[in-house]
C-alpha atoms as a PDB file:
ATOM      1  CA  UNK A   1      42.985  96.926 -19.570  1.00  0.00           C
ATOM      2  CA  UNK A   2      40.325  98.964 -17.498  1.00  0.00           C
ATOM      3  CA  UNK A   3      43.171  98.823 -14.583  1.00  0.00           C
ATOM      4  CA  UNK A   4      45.441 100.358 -16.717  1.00  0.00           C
ATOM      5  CA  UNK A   5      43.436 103.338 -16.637  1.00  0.00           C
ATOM      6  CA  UNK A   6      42.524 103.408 -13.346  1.00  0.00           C
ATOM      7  CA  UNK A   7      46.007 103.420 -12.257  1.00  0.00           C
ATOM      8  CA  UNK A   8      47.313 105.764 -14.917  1.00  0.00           C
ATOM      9  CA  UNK A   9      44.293 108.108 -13.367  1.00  0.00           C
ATOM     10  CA  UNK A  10      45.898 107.433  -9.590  1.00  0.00           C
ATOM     11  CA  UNK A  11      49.122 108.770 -10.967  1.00  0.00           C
ATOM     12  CA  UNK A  12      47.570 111.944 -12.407  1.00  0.00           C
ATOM     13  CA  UNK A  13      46.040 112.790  -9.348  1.00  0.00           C
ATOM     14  CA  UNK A  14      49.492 112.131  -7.626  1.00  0.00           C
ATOM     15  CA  UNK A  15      51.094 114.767  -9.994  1.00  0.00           C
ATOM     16  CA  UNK A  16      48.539 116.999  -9.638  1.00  0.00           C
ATOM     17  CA  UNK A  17      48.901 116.820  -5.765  1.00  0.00           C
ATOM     18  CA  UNK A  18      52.830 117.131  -5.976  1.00  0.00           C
ATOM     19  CA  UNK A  19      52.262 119.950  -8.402  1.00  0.00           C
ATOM     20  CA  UNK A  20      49.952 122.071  -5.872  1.00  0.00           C
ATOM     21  CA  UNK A  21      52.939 121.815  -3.498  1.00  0.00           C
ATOM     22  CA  UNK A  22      55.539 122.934  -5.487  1.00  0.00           C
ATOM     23  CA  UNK A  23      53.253 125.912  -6.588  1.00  0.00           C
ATOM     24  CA  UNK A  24      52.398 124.530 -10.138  1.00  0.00           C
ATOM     25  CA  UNK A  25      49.493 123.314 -11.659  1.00  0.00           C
ATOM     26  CA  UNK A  26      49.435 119.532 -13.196  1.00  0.00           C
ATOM     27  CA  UNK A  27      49.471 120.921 -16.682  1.00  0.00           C
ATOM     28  CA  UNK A  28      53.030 122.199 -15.927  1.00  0.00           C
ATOM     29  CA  UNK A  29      54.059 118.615 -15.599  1.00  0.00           C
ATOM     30  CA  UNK A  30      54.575 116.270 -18.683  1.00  0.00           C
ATOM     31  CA  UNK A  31      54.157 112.586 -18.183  1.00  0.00           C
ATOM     32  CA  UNK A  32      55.823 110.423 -19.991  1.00  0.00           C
ATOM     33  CA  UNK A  33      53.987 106.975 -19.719  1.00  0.00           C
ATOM     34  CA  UNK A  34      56.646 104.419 -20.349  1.00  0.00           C
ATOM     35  CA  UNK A  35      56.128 101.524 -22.998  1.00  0.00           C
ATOM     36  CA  UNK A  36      59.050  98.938 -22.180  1.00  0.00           C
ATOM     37  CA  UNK A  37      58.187  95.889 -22.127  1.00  0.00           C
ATOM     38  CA  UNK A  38      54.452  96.605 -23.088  1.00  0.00           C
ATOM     39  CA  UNK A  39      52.383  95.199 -25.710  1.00  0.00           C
ATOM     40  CA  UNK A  40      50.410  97.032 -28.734  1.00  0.00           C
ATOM     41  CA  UNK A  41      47.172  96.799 -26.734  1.00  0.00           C
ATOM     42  CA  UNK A  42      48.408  98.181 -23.230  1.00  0.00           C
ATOM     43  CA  UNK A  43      49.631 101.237 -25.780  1.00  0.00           C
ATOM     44  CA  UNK A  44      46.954 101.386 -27.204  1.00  0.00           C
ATOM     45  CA  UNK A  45      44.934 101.795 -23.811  1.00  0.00           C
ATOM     46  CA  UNK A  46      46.613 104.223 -23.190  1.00  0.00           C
ATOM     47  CA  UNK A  47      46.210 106.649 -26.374  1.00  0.00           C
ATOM     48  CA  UNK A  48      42.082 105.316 -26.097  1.00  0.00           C
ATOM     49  CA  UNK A  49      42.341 107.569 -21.974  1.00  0.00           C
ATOM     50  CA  UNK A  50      44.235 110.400 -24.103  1.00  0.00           C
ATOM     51  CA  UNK A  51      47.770 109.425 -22.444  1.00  0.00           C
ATOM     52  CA  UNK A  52      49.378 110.019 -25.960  1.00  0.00           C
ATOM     53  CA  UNK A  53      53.395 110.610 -24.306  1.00  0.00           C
ATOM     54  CA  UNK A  54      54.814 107.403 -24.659  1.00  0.00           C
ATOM     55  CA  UNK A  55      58.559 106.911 -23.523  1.00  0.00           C
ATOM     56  CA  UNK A  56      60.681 103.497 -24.757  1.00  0.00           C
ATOM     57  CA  UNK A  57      64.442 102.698 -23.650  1.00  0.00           C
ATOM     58  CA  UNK A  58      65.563 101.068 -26.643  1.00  0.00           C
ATOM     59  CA  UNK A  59      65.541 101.566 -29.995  1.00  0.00           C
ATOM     60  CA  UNK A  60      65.382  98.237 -31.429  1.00  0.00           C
ATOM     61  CA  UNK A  61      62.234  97.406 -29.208  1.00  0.00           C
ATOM     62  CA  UNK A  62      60.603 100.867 -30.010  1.00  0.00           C
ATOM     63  CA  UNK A  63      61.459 100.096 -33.884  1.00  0.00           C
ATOM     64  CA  UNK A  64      59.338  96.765 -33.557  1.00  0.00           C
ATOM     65  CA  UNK A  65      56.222  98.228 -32.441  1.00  0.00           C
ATOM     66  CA  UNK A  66      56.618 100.955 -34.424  1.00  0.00           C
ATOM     67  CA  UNK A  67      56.337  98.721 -37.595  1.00  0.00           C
ATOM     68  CA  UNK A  68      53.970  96.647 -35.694  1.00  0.00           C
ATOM     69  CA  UNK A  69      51.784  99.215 -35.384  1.00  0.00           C
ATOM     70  CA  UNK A  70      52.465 100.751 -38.899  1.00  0.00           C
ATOM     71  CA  UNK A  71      51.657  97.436 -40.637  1.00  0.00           C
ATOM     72  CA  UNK A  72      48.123  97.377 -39.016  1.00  0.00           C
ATOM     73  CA  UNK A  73      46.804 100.736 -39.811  1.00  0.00           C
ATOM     74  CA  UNK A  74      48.991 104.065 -40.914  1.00  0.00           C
ATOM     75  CA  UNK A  75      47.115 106.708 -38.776  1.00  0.00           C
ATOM     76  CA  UNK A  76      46.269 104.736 -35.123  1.00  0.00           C
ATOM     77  CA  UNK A  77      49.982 105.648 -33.100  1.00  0.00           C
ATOM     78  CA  UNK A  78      50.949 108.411 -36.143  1.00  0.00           C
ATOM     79  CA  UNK A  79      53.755 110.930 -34.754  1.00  0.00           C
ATOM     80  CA  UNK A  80      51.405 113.767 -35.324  1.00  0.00           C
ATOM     81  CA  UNK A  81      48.727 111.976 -32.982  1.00  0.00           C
ATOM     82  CA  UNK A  82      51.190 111.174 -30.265  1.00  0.00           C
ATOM     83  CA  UNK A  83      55.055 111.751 -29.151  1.00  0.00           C
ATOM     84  CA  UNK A  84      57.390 108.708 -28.874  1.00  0.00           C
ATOM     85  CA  UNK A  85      60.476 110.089 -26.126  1.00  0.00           C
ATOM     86  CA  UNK A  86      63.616 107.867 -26.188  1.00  0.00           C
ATOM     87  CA  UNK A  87      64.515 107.818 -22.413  1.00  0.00           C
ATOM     88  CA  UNK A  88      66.958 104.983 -22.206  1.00  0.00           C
ATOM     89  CA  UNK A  89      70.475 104.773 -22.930  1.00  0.00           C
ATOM     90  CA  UNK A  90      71.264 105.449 -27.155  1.00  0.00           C
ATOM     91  CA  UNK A  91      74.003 104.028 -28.806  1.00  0.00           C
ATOM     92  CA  UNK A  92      75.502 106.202 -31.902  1.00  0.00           C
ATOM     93  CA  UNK A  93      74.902 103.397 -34.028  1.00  0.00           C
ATOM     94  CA  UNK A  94      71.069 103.544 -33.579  1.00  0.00           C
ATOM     95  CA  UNK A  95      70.801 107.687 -34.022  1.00  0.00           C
ATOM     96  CA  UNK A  96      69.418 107.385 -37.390  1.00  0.00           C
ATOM     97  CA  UNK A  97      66.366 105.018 -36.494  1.00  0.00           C
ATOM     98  CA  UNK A  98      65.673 107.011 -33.210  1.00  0.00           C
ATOM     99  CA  UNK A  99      65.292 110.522 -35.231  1.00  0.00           C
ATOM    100  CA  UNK A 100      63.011 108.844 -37.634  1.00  0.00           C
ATOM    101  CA  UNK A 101      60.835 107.533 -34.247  1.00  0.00           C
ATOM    102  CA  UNK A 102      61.179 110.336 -31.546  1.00  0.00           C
ATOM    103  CA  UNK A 103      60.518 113.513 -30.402  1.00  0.00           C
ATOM    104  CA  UNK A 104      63.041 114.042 -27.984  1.00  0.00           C
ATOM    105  CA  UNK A 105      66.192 112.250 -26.601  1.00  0.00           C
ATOM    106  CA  UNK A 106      66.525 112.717 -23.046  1.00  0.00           C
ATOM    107  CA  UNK A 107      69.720 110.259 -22.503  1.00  0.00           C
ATOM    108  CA  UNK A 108      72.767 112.454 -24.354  1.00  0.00           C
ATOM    109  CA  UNK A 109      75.681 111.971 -22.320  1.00  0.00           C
ATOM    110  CA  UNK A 110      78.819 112.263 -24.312  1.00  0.00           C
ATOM    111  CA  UNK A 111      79.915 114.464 -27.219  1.00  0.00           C
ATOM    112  CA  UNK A 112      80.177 111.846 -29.485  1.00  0.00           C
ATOM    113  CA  UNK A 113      76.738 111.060 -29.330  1.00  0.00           C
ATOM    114  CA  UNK A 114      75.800 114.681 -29.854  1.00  0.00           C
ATOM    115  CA  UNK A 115      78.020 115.061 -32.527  1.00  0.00           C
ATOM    116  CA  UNK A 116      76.401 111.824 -34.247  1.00  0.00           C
ATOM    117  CA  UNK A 117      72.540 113.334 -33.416  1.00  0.00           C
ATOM    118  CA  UNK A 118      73.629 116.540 -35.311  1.00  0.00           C
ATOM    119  CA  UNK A 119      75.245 114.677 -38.442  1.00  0.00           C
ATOM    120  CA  UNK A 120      72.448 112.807 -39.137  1.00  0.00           C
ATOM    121  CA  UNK A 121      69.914 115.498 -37.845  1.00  0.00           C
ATOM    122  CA  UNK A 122      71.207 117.971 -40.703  1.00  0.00           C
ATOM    123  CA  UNK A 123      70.894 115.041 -43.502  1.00  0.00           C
ATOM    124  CA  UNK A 124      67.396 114.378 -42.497  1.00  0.00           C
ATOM    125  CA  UNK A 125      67.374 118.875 -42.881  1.00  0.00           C
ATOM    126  CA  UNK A 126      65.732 118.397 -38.935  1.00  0.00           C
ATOM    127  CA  UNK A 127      67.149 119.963 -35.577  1.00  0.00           C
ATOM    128  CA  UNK A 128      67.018 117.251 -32.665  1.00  0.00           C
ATOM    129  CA  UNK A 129      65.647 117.835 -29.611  1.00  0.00           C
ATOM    130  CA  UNK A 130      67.544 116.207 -27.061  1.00  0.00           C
ATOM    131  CA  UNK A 131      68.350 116.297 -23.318  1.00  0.00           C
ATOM    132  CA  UNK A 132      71.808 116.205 -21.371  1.00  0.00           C
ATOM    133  CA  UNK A 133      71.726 113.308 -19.048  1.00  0.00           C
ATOM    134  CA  UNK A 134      73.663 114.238 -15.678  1.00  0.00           C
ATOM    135  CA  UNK A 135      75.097 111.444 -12.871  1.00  0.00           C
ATOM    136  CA  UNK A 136      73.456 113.417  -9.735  1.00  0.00           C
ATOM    137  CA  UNK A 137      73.526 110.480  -7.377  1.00  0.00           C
ATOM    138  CA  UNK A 138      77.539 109.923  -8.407  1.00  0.00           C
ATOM    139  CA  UNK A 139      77.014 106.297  -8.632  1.00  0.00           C
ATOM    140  CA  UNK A 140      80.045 104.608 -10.237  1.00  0.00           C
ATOM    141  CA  UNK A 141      79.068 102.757 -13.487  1.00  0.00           C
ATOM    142  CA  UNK A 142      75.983 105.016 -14.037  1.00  0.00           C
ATOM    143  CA  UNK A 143      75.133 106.785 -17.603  1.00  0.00           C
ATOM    144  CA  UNK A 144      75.204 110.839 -17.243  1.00  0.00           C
ATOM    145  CA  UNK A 145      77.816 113.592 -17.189  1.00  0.00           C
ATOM    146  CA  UNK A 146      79.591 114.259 -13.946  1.00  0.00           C
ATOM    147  CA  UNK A 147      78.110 117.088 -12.301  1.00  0.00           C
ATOM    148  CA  UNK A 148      81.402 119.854 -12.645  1.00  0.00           C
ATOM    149  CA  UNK A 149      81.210 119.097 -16.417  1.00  0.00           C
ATOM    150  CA  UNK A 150      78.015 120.132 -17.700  1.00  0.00           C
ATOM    151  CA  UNK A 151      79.371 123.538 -18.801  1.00  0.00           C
ATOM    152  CA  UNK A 152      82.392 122.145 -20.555  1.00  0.00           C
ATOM    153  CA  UNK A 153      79.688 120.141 -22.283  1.00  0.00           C
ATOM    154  CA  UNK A 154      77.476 123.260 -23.256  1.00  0.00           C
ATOM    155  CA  UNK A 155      80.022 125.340 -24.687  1.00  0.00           C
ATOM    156  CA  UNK A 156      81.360 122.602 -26.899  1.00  0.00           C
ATOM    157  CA  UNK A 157      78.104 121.729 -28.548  1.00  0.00           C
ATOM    158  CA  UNK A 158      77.328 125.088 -29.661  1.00  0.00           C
ATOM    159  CA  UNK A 159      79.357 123.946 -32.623  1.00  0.00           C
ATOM    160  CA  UNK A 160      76.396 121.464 -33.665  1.00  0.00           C
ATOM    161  CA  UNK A 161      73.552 123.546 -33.576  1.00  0.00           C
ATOM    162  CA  UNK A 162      71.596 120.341 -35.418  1.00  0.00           C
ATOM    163  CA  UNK A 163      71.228 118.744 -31.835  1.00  0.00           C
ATOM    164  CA  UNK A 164      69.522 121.131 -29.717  1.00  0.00           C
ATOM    165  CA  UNK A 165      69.245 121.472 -25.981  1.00  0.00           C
ATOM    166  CA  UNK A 166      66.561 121.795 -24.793  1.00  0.00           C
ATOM    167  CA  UNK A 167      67.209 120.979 -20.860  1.00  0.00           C
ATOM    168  CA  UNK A 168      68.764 118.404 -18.590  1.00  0.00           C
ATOM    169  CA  UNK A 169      67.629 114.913 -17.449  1.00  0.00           C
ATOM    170  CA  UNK A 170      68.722 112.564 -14.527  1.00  0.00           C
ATOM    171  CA  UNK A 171      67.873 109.261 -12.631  1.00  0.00           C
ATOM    172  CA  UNK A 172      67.679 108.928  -9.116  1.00  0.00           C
ATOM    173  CA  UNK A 173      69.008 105.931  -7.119  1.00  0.00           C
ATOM    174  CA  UNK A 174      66.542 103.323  -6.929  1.00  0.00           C
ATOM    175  CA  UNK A 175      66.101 103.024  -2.801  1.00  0.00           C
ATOM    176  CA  UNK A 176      63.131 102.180  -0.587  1.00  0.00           C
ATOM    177  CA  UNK A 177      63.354 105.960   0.741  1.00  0.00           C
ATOM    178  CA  UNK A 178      62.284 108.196  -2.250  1.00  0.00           C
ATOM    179  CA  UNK A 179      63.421 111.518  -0.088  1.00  0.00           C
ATOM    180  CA  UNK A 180      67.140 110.168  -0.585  1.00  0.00           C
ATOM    181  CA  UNK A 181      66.868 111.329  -3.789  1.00  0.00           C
ATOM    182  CA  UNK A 182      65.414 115.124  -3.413  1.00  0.00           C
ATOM    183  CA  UNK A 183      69.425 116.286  -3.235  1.00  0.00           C
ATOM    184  CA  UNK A 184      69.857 114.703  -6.544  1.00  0.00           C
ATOM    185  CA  UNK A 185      66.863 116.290  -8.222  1.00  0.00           C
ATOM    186  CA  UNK A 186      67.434 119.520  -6.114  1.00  0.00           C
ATOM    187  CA  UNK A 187      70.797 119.239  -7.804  1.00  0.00           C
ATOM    188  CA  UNK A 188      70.103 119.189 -11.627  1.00  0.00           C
ATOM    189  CA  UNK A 189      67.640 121.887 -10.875  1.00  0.00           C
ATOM    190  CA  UNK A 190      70.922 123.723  -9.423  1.00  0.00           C
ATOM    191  CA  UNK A 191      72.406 122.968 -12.841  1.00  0.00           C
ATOM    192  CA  UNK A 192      69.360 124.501 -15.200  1.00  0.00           C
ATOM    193  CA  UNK A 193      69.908 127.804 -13.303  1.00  0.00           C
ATOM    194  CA  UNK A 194      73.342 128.165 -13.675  1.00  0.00           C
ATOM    195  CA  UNK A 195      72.948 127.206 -17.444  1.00  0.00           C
ATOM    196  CA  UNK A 196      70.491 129.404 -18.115  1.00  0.00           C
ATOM    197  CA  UNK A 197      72.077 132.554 -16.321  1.00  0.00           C
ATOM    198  CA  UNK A 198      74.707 132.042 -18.444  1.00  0.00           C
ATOM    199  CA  UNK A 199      72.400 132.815 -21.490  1.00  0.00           C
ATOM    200  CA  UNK A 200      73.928 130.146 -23.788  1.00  0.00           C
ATOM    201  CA  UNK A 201      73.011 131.113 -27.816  1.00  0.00           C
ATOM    202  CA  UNK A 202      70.266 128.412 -28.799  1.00  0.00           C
ATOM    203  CA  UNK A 203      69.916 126.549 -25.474  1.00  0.00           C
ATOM    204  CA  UNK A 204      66.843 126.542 -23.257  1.00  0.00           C
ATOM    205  CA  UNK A 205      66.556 124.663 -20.226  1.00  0.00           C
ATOM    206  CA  UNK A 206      62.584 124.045 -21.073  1.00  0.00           C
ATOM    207  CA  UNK A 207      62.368 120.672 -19.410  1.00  0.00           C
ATOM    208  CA  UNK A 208      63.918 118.854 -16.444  1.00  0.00           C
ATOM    209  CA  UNK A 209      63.592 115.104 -16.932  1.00  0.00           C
ATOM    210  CA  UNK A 210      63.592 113.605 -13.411  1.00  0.00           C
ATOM    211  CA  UNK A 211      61.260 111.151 -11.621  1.00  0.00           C
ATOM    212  CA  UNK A 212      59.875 107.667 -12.155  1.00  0.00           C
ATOM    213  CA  UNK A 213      57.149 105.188 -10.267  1.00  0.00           C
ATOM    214  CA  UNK A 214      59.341 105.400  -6.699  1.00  0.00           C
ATOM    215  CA  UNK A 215      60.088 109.279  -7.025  1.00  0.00           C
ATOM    216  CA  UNK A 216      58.257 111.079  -9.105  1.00  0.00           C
ATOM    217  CA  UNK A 217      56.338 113.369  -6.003  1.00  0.00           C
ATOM    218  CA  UNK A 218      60.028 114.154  -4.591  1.00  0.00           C
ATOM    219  CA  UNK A 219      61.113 115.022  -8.519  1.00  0.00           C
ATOM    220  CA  UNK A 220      57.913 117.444  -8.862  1.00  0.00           C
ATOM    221  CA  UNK A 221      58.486 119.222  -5.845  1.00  0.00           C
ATOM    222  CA  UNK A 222      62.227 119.893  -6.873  1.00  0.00           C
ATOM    223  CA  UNK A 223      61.418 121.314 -10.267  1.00  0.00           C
ATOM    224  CA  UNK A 224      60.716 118.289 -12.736  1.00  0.00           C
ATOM    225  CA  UNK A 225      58.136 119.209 -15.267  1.00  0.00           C
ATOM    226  CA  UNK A 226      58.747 115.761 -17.551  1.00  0.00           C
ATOM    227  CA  UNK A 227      58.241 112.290 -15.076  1.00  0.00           C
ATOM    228  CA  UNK A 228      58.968 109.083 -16.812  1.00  0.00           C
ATOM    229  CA  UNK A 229      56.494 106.356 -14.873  1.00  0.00           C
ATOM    230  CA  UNK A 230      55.683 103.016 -16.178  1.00  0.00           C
ATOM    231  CA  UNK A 231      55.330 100.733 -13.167  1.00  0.00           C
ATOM    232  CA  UNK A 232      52.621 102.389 -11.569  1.00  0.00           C
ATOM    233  CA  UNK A 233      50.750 103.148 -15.219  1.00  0.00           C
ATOM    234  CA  UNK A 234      50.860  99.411 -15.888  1.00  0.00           C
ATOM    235  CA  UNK A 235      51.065  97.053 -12.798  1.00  0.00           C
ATOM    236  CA  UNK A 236      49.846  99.678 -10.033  1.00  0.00           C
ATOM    237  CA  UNK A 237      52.674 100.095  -8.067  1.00  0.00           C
ATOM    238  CA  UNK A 238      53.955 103.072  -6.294  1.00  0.00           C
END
C-alpha cells in the first residue's frame, strides 16, 4: 500500500509541473483518482494520503463498495468526507442509484439520459451535477456527442433545469503518442468558449473533464482542470 502513495505523490508532482506550464497552479487542477477495479483497502489508502476524489465507471461496482464500506463503519468513506464522480458510461436505468452515490456525472451524452437525471433529480428535491460527454477524437463506436451538436444539446436541456451543466468532458484516443491527442483536448476547450460566450441561463462551463494515466500533462496544458488517472495511482504506470 506504501507504493500506492508514492505513486499517487509522482502524479501530483506531474500535475503540478503541467500546471506551471499552462500558467496555473496545481490547486486549479482536480484529480480524480479512479477506483475500478480496486479493493476497499487500496481506497482506503488513498483517503488515509488525503486523496478523497474517487472516480468509478459503473454503477453496480460503485454500489458494492459503497455498501461494503457502509456495512463496516457509517462515517469512514461518508459523502461529506469524500466525493464519489461517476466517469464511465450510465445507463438510464441506473440514474436513481448513481444520484444517491455521486457528486457529479461526467458521461451525459444523450437527451434521454438528461431527461432521466432531471426526473429523478427533482423527486429526490436535488439538482444534478453532471457533465456533457463530447466524441473529440471522432472515433466511430465511441460514447460522446458529435462535436457540431453540442449547442443543439444546450438549448434543449434548458427545459430540465434538475440536471445541471456544469461543463464538458471527453476521452482521448488511447495511442502510444499522448501529443496525438492535444487537438482533441484543444478542441473541447474550443467548445467551453463558445458555450460560455453564448451566456446560456444556468450553465457554467466550471470544469473540463479530460486526461487519464497516458495524457493527462497534454490535457492540463490544453485547459483540463478535472484528470481522471487510475493506472499510474495504483500500478505506477505512466
Amino acid at each position: 500500500m506504501k507504493q500506492i502513495a508514492e505513486n499517487l505523490a509522482r502524479v501530483k508532482e506531474q500535475i503540478n509541473a503541467a500546471a506551471g506550464r499552462s500558467g496555473r497552479t496545481a490547486g486549479a487542477i482536480k484529480l480524480v483518482a479512479i477506483t475500478k477495479g480496486r479493493s476497499i483497502e487500496e481506497i482506503q489508502t488513498l483517503l488515509d494520503v488525503g486523496q478523497n476524489l474517487l472516480g468509478e465507471n459503473r454503477v453496480q461496482e460503485a454500489k458494492q463498495k459503497y455498501d461494503q464500506i457502509h456495512s463496516i463503519s457509517p462515517t469512514p468513506l461518508d459523502k461529506h468526507v469524500y466525493e464519489w464522480h461517476l466517469v464511465g458510461h450510465l445507463q438510464r436505468n441506473k440514474v436513481k442509484s448513481a444520484l444517491e452515490m455521486f457528486t457529479l456525472i461526467h458521461s451525459v451524452d444523450s437527451m434521454r439520459l438528461l431527461v432521466e437525471i432531471a426526473k429523478r433529480a427533482e423527486i429526490r428535491k436535488q439538482t444534478a451535477n453532471i457533465l456533457i460527454q463530447i466524441n473529440t477524437t471522432d472515433e466511430e463506436g465511441k460514447f460522446g456527442l458529435e462535436s457540431n451538436s453540442v449547442i443543439d444539446f444546450i438549448e434543449s436541456s434548458l427545459s430540465y433545469p434538475h440536471a445541471r451543466i456544469v461543463g464538458l468532458m471527453t476521452m482521448g484516443k488511447f495511442t502510444a503518442s499522448a501529443d496525438e491527442n492535444r487537438r482533441a483536448f484543444a478542441l473541447l476547450r474550443s467548445i467551453s468558449e463558445t458555450i460560455t460566450n453564448k451566456k446560456f441561463p444556468g450553465i457554467t462551463m466550471q470544469y473540463l473533464s479530460m486526461g487519464m494515466t497516458n495524457d493527462f500533462d497534454i490535457a492540463i496544458e490544453e485547459g483540463a482542470n478535472i484528470v481522471r488517472i487510475g493506472r499510474a495511482i495504483f500500478d505506477g504506470a505512466n
